[in-house]
C-alpha atoms as a PDB file:
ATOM      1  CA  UNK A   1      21.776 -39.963 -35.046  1.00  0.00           C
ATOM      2  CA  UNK A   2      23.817 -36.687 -34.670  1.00  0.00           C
ATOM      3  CA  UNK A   3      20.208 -34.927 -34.527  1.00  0.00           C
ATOM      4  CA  UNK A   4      19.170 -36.903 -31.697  1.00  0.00           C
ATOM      5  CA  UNK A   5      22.377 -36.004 -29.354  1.00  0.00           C
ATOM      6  CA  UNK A   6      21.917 -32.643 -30.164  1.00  0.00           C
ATOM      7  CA  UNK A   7      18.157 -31.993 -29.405  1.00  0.00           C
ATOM      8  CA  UNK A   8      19.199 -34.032 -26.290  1.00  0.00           C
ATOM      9  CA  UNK A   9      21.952 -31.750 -24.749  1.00  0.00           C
ATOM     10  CA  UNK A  10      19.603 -28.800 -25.503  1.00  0.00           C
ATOM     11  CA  UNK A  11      16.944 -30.192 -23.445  1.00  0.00           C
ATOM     12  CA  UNK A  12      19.213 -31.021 -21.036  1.00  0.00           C
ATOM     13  CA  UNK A  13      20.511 -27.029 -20.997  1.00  0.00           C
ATOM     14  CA  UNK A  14      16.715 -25.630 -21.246  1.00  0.00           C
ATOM     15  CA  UNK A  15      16.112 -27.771 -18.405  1.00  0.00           C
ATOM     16  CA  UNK A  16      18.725 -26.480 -16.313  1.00  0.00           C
ATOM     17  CA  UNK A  17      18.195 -22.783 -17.076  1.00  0.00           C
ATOM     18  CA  UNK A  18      14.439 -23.326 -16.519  1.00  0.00           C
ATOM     19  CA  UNK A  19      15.575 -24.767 -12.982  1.00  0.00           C
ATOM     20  CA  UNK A  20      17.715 -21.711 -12.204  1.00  0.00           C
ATOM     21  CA  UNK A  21      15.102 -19.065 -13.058  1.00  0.00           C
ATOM     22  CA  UNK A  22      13.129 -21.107 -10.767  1.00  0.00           C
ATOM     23  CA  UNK A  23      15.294 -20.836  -7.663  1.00  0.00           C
ATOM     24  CA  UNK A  24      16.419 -17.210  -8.579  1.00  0.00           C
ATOM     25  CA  UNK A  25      12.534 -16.069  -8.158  1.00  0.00           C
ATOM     26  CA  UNK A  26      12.653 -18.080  -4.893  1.00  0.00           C
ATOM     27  CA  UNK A  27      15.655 -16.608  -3.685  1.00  0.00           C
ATOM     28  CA  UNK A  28      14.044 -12.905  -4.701  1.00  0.00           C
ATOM     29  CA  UNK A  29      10.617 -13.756  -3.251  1.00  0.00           C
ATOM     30  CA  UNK A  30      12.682 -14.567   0.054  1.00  0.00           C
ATOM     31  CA  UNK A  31      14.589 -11.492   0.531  1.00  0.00           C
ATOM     32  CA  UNK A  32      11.212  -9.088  -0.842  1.00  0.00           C
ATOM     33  CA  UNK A  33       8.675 -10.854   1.090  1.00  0.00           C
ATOM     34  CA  UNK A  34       9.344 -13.352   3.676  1.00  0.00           C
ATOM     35  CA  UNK A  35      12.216 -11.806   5.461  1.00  0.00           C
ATOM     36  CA  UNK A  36      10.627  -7.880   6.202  1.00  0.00           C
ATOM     37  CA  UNK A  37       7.583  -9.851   7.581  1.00  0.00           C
ATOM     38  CA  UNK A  38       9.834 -11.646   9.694  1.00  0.00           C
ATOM     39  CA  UNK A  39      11.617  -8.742  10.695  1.00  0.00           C
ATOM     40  CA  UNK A  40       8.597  -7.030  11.451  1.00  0.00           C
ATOM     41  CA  UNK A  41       6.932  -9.893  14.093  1.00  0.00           C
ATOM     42  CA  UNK A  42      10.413  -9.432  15.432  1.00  0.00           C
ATOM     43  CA  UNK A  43       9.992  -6.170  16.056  1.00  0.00           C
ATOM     44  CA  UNK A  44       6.076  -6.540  17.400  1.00  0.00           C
ATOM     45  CA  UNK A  45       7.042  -8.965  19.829  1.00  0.00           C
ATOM     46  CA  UNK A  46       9.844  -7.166  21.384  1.00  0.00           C
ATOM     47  CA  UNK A  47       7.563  -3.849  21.370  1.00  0.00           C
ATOM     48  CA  UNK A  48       4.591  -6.031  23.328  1.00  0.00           C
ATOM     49  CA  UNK A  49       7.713  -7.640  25.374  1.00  0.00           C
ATOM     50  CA  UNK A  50       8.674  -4.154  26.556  1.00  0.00           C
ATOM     51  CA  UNK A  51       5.595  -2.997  27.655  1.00  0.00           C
ATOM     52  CA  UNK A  52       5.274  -1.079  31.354  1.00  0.00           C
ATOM     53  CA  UNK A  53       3.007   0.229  33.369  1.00  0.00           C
ATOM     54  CA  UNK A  54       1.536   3.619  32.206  1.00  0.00           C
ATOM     55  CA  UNK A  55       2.304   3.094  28.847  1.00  0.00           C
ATOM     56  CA  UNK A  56      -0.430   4.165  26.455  1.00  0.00           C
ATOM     57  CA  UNK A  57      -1.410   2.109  23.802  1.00  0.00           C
ATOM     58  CA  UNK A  58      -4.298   1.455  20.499  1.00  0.00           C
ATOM     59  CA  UNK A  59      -4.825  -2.205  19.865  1.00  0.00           C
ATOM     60  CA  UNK A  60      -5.632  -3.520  16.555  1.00  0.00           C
ATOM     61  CA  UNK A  61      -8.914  -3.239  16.990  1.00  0.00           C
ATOM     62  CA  UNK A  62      -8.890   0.648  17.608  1.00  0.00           C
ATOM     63  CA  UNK A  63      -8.814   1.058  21.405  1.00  0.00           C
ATOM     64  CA  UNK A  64      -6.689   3.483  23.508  1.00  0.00           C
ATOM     65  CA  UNK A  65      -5.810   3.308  26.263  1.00  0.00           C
ATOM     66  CA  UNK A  66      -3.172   3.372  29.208  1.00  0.00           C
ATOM     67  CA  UNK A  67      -1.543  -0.284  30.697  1.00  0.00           C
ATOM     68  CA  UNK A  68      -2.620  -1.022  34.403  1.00  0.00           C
ATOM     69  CA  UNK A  69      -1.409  -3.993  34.813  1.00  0.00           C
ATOM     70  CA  UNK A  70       0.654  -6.847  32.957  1.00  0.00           C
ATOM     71  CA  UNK A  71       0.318 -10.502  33.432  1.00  0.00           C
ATOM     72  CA  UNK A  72       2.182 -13.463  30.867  1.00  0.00           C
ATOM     73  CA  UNK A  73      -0.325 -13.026  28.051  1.00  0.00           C
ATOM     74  CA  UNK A  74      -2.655 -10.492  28.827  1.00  0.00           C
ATOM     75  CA  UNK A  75      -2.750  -6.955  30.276  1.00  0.00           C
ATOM     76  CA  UNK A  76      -5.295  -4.224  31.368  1.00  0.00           C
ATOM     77  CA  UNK A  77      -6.067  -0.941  29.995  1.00  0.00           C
ATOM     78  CA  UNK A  78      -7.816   1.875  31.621  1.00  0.00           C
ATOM     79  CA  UNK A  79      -9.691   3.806  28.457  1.00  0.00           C
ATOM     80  CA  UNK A  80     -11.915   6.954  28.468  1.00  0.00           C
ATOM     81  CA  UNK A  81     -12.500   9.645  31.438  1.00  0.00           C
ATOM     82  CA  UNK A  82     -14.718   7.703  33.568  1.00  0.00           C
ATOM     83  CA  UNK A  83     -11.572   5.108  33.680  1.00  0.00           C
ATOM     84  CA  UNK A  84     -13.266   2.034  32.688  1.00  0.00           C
ATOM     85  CA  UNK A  85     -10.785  -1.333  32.606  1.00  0.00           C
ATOM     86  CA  UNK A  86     -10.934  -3.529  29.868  1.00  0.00           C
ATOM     87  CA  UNK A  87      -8.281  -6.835  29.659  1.00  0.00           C
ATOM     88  CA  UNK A  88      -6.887  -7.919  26.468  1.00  0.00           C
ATOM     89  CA  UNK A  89      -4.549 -10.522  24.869  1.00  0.00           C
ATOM     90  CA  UNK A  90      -0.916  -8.701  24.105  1.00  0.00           C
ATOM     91  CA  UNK A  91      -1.283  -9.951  20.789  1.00  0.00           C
ATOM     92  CA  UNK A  92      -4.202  -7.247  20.375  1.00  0.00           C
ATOM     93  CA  UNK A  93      -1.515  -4.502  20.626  1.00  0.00           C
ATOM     94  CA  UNK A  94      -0.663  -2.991  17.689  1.00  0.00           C
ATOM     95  CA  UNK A  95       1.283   0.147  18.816  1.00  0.00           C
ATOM     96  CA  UNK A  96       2.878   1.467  22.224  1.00  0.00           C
ATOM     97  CA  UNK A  97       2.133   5.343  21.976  1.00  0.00           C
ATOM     98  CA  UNK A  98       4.578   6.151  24.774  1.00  0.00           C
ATOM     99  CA  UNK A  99       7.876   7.635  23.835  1.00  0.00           C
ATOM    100  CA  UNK A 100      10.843   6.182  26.358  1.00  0.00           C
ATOM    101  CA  UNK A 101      14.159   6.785  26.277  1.00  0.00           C
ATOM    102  CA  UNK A 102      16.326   4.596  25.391  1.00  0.00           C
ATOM    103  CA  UNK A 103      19.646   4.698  27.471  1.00  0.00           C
END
């Protein structure tokens, strides 16, 4: 009788410590993975947010070029020396080249 009480509570305990382990790699996963990303689409959207006219920019896919225009979801770039236009989604952008200052 006194054997089966025991291996009970220490079930009970294994259980529990498995459970913590558990939510302590969830907890870790949060704060090494899911937050940075988050924190960097922050930062992406406020940088394609902040875009102006003359800024030059590379989209993800490689281009360069310098913003002519800016509509709600797409802008247009003038690339090369022969200043051809090409339009693209803002989510294309991957970096604004163009140092401002920030005052």
């Amino acid at each position: 009788m006194q054997f089966l009480a025991a291996s009970t509570a220490g079930g009970t305990l294994s259980s529990l410590s498995i459970f913590a382990v558990i939510i302590v790699m969830f907890v870790v996963m949060y704060f090494f993975m899911i937050r940075p990303q988050k924190k960097k689409e922050k930062e992406a959207k406020n940088m394609r947010d902040n875009l102006v006219v003359g800024d030059e920019i590379t989209t993800i896919g490689g281009i360069v070029g310098r913003v002519v225009s800016l509509k709600e979801d797409t802008i247009v770039i003038e690339t090369g020396a022969d200043r051809e236009k090409i339009r693209i989604k803002k989510w294309a952008i991957q970096s604004v080249d163009t140092l401002h200052d920030d005052k």
